[in-house]
N, C-alpha and C. Protein backbone atom coordinates (compact mmCIF):
# COMPACT_ATOMS: atom_id res chain seq x y z
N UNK A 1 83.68 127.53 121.84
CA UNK A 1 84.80 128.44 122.02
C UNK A 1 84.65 129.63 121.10
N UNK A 2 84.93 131.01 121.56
CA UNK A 2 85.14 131.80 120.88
C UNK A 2 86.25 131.78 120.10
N UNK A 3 85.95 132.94 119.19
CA UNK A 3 87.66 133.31 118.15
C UNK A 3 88.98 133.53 119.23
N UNK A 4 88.35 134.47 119.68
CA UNK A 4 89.99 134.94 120.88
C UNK A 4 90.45 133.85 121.36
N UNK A 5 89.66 132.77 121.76
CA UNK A 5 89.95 131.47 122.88
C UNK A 5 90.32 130.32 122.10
N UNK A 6 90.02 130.29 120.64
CA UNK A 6 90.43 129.41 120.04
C UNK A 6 91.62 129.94 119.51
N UNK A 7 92.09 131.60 119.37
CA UNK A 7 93.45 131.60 118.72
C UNK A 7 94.57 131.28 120.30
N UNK A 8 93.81 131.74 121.26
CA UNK A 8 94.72 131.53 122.59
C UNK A 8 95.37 130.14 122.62
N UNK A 9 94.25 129.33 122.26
CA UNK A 9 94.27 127.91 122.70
C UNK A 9 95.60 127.25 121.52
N UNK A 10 95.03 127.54 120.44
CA UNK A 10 96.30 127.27 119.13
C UNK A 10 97.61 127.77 119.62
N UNK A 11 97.20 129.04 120.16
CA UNK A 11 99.02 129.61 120.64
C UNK A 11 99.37 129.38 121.61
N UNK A 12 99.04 128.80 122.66
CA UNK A 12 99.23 127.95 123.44
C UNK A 12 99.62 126.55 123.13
N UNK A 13 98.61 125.68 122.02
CA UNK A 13 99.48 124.63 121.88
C UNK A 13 100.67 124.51 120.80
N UNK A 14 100.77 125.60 120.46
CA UNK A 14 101.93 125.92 119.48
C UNK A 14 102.65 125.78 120.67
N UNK A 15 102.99 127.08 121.15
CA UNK A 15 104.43 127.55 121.89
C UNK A 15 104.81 125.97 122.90
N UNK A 16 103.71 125.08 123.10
CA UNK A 16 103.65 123.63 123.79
C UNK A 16 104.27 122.62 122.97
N UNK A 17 104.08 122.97 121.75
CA UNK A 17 104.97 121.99 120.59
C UNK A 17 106.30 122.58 120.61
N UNK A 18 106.55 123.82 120.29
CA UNK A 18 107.86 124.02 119.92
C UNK A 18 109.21 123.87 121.41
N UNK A 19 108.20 124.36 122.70
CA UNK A 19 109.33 124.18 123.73
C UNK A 19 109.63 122.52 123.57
N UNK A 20 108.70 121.36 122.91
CA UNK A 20 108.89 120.26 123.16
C UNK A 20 109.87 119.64 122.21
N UNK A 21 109.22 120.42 120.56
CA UNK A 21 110.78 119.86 119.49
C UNK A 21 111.73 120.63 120.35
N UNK A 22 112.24 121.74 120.91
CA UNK A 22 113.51 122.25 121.28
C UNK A 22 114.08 121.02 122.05
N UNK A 23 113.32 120.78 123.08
CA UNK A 23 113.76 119.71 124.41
C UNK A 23 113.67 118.90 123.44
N UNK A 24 113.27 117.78 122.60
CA UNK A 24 113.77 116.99 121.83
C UNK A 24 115.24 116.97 120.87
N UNK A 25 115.31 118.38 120.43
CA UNK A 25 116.38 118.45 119.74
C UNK A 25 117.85 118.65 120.33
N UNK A 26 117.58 119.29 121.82
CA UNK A 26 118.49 119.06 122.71
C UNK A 26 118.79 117.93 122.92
N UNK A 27 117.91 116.90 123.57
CA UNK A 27 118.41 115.75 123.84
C UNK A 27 118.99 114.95 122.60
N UNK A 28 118.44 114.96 121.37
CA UNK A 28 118.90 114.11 120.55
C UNK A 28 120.54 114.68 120.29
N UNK A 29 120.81 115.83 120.73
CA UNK A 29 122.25 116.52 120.02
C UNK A 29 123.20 115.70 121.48
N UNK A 30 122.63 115.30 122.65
CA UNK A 30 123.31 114.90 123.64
C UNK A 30 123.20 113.32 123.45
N UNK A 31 121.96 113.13 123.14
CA UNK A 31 122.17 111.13 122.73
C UNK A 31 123.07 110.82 121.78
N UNK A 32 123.41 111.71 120.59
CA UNK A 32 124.25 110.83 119.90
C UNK A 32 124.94 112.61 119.10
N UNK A 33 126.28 111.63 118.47
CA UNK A 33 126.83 112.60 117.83
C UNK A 33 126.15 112.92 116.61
N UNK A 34 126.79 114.34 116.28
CA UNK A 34 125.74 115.20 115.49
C UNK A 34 126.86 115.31 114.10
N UNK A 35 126.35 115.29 113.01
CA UNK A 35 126.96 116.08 111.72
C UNK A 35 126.37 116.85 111.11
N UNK A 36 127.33 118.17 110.60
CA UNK A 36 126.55 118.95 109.71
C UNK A 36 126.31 119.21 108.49
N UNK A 37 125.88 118.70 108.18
CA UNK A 37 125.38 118.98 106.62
C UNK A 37 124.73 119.98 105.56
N UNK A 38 125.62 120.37 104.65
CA UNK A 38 125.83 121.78 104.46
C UNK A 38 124.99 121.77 102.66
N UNK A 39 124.21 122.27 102.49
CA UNK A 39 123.28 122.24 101.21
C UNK A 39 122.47 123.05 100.59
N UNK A 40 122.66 123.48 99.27
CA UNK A 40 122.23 124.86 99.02
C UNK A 40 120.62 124.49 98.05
N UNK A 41 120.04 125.47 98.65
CA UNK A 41 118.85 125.26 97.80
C UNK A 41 118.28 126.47 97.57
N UNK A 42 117.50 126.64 96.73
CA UNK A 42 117.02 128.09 96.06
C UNK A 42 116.42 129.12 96.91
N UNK A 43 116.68 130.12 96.56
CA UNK A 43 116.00 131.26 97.38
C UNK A 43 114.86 131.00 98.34
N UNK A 44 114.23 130.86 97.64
CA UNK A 44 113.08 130.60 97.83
C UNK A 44 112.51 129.85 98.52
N UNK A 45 113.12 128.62 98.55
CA UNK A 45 112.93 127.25 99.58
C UNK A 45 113.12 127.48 100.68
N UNK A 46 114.18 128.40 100.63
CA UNK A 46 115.11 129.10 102.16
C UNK A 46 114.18 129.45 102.80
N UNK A 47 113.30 130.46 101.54
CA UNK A 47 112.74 131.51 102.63
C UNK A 47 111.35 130.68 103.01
N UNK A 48 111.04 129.82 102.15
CA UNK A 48 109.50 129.26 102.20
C UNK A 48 110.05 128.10 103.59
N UNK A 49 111.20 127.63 103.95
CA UNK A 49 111.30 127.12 104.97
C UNK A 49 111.71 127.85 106.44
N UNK A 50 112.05 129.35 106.17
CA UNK A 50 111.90 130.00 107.50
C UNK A 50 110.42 130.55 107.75
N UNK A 51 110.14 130.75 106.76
CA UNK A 51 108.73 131.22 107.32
C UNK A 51 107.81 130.08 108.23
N UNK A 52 108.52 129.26 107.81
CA UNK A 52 107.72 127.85 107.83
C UNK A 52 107.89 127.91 109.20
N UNK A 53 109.12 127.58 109.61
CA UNK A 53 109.45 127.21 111.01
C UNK A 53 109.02 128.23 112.40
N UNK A 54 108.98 129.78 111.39
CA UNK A 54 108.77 130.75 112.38
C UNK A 54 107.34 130.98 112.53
N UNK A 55 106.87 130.03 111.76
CA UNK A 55 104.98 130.14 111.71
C UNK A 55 104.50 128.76 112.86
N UNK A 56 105.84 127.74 112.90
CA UNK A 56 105.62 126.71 114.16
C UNK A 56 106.47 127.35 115.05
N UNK A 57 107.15 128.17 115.77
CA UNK A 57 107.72 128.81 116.67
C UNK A 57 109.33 127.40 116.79
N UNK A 58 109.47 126.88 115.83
CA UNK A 58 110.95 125.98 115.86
C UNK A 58 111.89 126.48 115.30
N UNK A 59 113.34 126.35 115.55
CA UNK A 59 114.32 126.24 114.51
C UNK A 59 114.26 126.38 113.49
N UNK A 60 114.68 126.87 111.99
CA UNK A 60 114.94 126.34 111.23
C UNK A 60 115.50 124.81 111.09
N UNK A 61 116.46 124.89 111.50
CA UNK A 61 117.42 123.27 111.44
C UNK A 61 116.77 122.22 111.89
N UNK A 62 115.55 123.01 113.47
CA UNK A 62 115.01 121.68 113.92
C UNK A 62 113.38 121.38 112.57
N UNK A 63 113.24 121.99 112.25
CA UNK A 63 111.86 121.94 110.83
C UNK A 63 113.00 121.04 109.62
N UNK A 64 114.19 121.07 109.34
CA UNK A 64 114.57 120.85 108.41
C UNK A 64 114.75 119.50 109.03
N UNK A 65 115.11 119.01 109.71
CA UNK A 65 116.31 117.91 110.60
C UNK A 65 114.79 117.02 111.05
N UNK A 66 113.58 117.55 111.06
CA UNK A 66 111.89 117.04 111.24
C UNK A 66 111.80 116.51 109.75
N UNK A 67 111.74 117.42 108.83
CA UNK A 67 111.49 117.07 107.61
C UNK A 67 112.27 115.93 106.66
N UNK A 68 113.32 115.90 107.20
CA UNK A 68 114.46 114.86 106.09
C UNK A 68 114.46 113.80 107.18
N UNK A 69 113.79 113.54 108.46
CA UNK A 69 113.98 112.30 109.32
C UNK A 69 112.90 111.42 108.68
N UNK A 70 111.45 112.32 108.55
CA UNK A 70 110.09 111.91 108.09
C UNK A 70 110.93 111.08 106.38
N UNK A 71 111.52 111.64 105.37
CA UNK A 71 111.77 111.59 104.46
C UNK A 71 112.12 110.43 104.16
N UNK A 72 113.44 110.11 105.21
CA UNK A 72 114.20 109.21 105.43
C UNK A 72 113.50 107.70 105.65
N UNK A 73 112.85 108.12 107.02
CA UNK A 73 112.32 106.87 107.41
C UNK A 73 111.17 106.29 106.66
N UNK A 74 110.28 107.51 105.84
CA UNK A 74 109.45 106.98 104.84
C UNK A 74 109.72 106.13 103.86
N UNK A 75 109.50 104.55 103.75
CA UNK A 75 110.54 103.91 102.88
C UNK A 75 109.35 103.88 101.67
N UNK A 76 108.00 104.10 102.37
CA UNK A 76 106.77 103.44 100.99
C UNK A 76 107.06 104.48 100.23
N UNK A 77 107.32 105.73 100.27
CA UNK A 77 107.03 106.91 99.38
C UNK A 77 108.55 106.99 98.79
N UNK A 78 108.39 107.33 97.71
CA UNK A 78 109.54 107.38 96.81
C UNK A 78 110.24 109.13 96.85
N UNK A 79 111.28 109.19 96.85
CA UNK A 79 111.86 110.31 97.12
C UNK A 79 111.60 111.57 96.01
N UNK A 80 111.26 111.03 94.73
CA UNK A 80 110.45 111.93 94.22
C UNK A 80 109.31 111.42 93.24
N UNK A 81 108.75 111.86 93.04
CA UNK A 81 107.38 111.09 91.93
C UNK A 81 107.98 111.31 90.35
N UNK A 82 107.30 110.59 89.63
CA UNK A 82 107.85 110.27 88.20
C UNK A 82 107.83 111.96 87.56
N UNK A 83 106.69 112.02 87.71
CA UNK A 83 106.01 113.58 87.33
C UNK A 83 107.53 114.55 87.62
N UNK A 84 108.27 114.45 88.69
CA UNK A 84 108.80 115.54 89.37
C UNK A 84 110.33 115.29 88.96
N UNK A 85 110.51 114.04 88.76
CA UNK A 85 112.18 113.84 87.70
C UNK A 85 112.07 114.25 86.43
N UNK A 86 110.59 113.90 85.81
CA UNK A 86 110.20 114.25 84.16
C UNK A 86 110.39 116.38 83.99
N UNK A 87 109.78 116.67 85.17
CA UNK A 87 110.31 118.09 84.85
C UNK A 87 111.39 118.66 85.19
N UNK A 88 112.27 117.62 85.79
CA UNK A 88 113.89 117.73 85.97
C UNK A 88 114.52 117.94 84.60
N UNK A 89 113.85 116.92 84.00
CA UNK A 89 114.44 116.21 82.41
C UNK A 89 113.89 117.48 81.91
N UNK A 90 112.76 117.78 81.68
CA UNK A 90 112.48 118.72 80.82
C UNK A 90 113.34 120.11 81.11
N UNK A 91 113.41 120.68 81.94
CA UNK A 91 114.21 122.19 82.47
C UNK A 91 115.68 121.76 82.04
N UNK A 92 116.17 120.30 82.01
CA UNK A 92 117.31 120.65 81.76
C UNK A 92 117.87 120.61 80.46
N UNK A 93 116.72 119.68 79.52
CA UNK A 93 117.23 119.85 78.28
C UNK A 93 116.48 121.39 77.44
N UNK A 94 115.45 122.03 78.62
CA UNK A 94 115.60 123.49 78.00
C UNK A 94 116.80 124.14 78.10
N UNK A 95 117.54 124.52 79.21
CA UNK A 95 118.68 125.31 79.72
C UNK A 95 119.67 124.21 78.95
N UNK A 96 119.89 123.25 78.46
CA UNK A 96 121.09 123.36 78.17
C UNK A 96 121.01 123.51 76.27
N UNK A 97 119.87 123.73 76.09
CA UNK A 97 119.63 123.76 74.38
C UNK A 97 120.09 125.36 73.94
């Protein structure tokens, strides 16, 4: 395959994924009732998660509502690593010293 035919082919199976999370996310909003859950996170996350979604042609909500299902149902992986509470601990006893 050429370059042109291999970016065709990617954007093709992109725009093939995202009409499919949409039709997934439709149906799941009609299988069961929905809540919204409202949560602020840093600039930055915001933006590092729209880019995100607009780089898979989805939702925001449906990339976020993908990401915290994976999260969820992942029971082996721990919700954060030791490493990543320890620099919780550390930032906060900087900012509050």
């Amino acid at each position: 395959m050429t370059d042109p035919s291999r970016r065709a082919r990617r954007a093709a199976i992109r725009a093939e994924y995202a009409v499919e999370e949409a039709e997934a996310a439709e149906a799941e909003a009609v299988e069961s009732e929905q809540a919204v859950v409202s949560v602020r996170v840093p600039a930055s996350l915001a933006d590092a998660l729209k880019a995100r979604a607009a780089a898979e042609h989805i939702p925001t909500s449906a990339l976020v509502r993908r990401i915290l299902s994976r999260a969820v149902e992942s029971r082996d992986a721990p919700v954060m690593t030791e490493d990543q509470v320890e620099e919780i601990v550390r930032r906060v006893l900087r900012e509050s010293a």
